[in-house]
Protein backbone atom coordinates (compact mmCIF):
# COMPACT_ATOMS: atom_id res chain seq x y z
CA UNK A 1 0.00 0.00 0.00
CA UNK A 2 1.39 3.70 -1.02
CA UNK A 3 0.90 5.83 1.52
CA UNK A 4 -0.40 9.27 0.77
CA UNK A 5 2.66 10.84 1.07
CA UNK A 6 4.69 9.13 -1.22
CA UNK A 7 2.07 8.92 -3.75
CA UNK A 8 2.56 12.93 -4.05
CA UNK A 9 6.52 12.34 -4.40
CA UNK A 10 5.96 10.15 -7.40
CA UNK A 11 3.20 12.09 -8.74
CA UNK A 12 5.66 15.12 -8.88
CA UNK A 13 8.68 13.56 -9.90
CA UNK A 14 6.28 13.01 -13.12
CA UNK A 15 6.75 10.32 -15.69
CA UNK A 16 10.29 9.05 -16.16
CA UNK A 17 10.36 8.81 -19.83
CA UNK A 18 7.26 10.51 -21.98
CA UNK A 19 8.67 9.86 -25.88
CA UNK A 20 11.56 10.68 -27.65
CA UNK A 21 12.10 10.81 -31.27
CA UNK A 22 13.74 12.90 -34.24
CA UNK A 23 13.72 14.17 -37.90
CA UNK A 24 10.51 13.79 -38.47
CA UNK A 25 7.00 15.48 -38.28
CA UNK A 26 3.99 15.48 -36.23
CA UNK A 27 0.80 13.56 -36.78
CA UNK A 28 -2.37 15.45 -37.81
CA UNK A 29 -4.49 16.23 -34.94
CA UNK A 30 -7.06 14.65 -36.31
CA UNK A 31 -5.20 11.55 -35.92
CA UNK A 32 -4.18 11.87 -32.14
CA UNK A 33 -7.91 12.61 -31.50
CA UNK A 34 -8.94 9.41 -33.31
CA UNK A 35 -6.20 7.71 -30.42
CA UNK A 36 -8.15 9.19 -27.99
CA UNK A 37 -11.52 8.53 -28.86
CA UNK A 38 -10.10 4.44 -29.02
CA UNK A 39 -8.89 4.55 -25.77
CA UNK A 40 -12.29 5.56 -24.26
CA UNK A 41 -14.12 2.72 -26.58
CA UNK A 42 -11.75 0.54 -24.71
CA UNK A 43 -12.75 2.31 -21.48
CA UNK A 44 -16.47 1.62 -22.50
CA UNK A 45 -16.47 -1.74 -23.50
CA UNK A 46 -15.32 -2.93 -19.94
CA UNK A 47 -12.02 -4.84 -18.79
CA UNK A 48 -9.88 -1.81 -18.11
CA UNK A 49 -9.71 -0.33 -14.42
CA UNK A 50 -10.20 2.85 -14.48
CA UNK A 51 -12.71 5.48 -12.52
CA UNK A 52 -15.79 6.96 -14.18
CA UNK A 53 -14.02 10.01 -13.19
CA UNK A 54 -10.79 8.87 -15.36
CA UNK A 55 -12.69 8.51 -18.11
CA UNK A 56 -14.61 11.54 -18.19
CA UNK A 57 -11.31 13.67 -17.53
CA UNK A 58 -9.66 12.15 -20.56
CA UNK A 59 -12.98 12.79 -22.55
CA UNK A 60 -12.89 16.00 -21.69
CA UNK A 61 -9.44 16.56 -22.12
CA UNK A 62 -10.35 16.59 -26.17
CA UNK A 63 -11.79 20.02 -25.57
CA UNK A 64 -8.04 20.99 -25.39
CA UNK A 65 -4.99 20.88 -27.61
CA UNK A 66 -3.88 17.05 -28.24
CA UNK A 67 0.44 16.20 -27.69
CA UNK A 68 2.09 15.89 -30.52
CA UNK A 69 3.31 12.89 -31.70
CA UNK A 70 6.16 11.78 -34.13
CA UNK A 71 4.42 10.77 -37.54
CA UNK A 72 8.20 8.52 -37.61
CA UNK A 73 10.90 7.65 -35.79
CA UNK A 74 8.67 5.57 -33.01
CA UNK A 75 9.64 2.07 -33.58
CA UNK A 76 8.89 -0.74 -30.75
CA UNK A 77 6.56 -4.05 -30.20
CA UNK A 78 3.53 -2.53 -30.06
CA UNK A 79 2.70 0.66 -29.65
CA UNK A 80 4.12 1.47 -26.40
CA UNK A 81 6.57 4.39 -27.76
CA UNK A 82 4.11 6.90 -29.54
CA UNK A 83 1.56 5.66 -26.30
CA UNK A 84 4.09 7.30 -24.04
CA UNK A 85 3.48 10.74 -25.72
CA UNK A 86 -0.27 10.52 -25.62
CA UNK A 87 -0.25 9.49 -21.66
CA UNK A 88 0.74 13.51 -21.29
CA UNK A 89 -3.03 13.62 -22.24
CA UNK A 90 -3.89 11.11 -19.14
CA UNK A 91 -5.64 12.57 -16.22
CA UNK A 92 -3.51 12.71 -12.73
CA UNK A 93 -4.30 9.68 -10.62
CA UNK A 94 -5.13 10.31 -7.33
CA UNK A 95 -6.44 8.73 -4.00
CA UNK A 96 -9.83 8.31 -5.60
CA UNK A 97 -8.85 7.13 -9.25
CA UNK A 98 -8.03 4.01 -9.85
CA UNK A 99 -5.89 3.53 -13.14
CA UNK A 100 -4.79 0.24 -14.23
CA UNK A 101 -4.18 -0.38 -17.79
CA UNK A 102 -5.24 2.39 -19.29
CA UNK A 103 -3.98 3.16 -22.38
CA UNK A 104 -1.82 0.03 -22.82
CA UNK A 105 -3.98 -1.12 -25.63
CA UNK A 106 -3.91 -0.89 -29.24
CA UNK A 107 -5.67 3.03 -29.73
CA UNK A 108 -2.70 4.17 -32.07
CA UNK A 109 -3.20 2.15 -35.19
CA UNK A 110 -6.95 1.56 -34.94
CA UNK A 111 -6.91 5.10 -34.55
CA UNK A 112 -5.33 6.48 -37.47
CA UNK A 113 -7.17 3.44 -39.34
CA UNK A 114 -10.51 4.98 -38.62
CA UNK A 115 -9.62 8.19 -39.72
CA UNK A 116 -7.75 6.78 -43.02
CA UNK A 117 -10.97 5.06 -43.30
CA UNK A 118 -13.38 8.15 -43.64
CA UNK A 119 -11.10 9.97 -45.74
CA UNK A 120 -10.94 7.28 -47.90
CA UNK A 121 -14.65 7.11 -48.45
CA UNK A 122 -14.60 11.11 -48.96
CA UNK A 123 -11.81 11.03 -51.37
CA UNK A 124 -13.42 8.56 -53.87
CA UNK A 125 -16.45 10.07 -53.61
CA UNK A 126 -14.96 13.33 -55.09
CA UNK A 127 -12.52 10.50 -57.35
CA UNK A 128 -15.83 9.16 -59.05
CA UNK A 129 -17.25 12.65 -59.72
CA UNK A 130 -13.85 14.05 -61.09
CA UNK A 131 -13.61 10.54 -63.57
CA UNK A 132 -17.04 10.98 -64.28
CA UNK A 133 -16.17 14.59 -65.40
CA UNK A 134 -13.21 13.55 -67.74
CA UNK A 135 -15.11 10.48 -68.80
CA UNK A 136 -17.65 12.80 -70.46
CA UNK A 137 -15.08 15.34 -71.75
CA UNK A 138 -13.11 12.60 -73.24
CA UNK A 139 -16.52 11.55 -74.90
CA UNK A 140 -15.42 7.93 -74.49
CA UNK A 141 -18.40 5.10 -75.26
CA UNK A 142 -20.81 4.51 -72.30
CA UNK A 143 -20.23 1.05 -73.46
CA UNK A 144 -16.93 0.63 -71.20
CA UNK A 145 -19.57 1.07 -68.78
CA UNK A 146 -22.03 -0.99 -69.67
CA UNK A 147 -24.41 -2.57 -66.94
CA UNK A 148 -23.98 -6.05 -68.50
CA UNK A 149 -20.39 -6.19 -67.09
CA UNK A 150 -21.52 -6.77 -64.09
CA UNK A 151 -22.65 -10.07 -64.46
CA UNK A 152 -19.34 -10.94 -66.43
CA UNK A 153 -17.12 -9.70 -64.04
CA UNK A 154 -18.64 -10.87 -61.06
CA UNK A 155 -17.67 -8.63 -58.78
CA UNK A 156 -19.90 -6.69 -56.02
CA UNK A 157 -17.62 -3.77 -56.15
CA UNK A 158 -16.88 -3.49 -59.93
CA UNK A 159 -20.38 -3.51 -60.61
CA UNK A 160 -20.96 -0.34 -57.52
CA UNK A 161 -18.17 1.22 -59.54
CA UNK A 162 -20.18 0.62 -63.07
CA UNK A 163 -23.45 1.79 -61.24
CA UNK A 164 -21.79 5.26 -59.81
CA UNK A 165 -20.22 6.29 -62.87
CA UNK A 166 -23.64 5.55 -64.63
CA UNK A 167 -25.46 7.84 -62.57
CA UNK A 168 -22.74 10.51 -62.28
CA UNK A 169 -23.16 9.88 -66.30
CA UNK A 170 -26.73 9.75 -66.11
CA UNK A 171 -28.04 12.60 -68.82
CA UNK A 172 -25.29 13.24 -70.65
CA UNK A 173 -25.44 12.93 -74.61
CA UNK A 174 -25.01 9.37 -76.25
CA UNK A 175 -24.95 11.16 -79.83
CA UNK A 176 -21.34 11.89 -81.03
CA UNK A 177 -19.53 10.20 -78.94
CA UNK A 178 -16.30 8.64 -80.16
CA UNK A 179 -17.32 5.55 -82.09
CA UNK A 180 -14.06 3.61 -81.19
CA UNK A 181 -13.11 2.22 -78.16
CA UNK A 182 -11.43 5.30 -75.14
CA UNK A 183 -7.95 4.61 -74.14
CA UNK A 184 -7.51 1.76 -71.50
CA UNK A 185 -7.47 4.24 -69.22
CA UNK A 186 -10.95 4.95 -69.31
CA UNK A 187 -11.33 1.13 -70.18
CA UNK A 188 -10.23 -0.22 -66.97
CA UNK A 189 -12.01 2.79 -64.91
CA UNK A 190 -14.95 0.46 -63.26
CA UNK A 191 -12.84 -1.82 -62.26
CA UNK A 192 -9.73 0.08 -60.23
CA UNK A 193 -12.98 2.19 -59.02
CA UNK A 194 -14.09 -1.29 -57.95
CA UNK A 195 -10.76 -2.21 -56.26
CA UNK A 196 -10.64 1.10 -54.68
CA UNK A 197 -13.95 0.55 -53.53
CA UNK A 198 -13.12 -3.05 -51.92
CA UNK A 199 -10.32 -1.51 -50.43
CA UNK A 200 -12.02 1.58 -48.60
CA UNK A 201 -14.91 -1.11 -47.41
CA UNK A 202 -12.73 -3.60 -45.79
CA UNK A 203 -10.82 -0.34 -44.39
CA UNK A 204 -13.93 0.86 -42.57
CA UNK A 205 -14.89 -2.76 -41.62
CA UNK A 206 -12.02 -3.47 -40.11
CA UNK A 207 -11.41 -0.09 -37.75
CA UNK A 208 -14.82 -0.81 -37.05
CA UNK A 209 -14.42 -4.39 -35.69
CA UNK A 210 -11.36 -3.28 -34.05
CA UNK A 211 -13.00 -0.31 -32.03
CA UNK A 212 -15.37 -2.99 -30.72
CA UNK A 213 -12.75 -5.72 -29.69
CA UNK A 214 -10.18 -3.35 -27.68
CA UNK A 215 -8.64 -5.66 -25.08
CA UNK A 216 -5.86 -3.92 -22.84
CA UNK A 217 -2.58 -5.17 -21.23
CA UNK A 218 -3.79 -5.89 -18.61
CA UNK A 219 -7.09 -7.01 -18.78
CA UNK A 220 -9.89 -7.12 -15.86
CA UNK A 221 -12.85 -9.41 -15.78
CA UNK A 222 -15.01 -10.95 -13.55
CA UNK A 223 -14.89 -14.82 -12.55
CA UNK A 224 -18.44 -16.24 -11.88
CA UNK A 225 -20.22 -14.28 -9.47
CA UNK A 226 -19.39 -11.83 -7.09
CA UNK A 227 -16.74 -9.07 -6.95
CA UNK A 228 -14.19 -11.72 -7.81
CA UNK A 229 -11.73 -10.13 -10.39
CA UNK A 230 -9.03 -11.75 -12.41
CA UNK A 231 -6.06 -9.87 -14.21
CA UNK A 232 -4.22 -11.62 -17.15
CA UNK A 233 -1.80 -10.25 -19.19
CA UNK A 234 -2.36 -10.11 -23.32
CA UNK A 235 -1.62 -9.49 -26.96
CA UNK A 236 -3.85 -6.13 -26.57
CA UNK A 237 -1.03 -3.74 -27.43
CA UNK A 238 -0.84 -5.40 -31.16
CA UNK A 239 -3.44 -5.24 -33.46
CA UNK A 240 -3.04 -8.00 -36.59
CA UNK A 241 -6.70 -7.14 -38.47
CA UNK A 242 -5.42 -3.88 -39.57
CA UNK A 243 -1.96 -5.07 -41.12
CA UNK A 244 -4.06 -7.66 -43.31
């Protein structure tokens, strides 16, 4: 047991070690918000002991600037080294706030995946429009587009891709167009838009399956019934969906 006194030595000496790197630049804040916001889903979806009061001091801590954080330069198992920068964001603990695992969890990669993940969705939503555009100015045949590829191809995403650019398309004049085929640039357009498509899906899939299954290092859960609480030690600092 730490007695109140020495709990205010430590708690002024402050953290031994809060990140060190060099040469490189910072991470959007956008990105270090995203950490943030991971660490309280892990918060909310139980197994890491910490106060309600913890958690609502970190929430509210996003009101205020984020640390920054080396977009390089951090490399270690896990994410323990650009972790130690964002625990300058963590609330003081104190005789009535328990902390215990905390932010030992996988927030910096699911983070930044979310965000990659909606500006991926925005980006080839403005993408489509801007092909669609040069599509039309190139006059190439609608028949690169044609819905009956769909079926051929066989693919979910190639045939969203075929069904976008139609309606972006939707309108325009099918009169003097070119009457040979566009250059396989244009060709191939449905189905990169496709890939793209696939890719930004299983993106957004993913960050969301991860933001549901954050497990900590430690982790706390009940045995049976009772207030009978078990701590184990895991794999929650690395997460392997996103790398795939």
């Amino acid at each position: 047991q730490i007695s109140a006194k020495e709990r205010k030595r430590l708690k002024e000496l402050g953290m031994p070690f809060i990140g060190l790197s060099f040469g490189d630049d910072y991470l959007p804040e956008t990105k270090v918000r995203a950490m943030v916001f991971a660490i309280l889903a892990l918060f909310l979806r139980g197994g890491a002991a910490v106060s309600k009061k913890f958690a609502q001091d970190l929430a509210k801590a996003l009101d205020g600037d984020m640390p920054k954080i080396p977009a390089g330069g951090l490399t270690s198992p896990g994410e323990i080294l650009p972790l130690f920068y964002l625990m300058r964001l963590m609330p003081s603990p104190s005789e009535n706030q328990l902390q215990a695992s905390g932010g030992n969890t996988a927030c910096c990669s699911v983070g930044m995946a979310s965000i990659a993940a909606i500006e991926a969705n925005r980006r080839l939503i403005v993408a489509q429009k801007a092909f669609a555009l040069s599509y039309d100015a190139m006059q190439a045949p609608l028949e690169h587009i044609d819905p009956g590829l769909k079926l051929l191809w066989g693919d979910p995403y190639e045939a969203r891709a075929i069904d976008n650019l139609s309606a972006l398309l939707k309108g325009t004049q099918n009169e003097n167009r070119r009457p040979f085929q566009a250059p396989v640039s244009y060709r191939i357009l449905p189905r990169l838009l496709g890939q793209a498509l696939r890719a930004s899906q299983r993106l957004s899939t993913t960050s969301e399956e991860s933001l549901q299954s954050m497990v900590s290092n430690p982790i706390f859960f009940p045995r049976g019934s009772g207030s009978k609480v078990e701590a184990i030690s895991t794999g929650g600092d690395h997460n392997s969906l996103l790398p795939q």
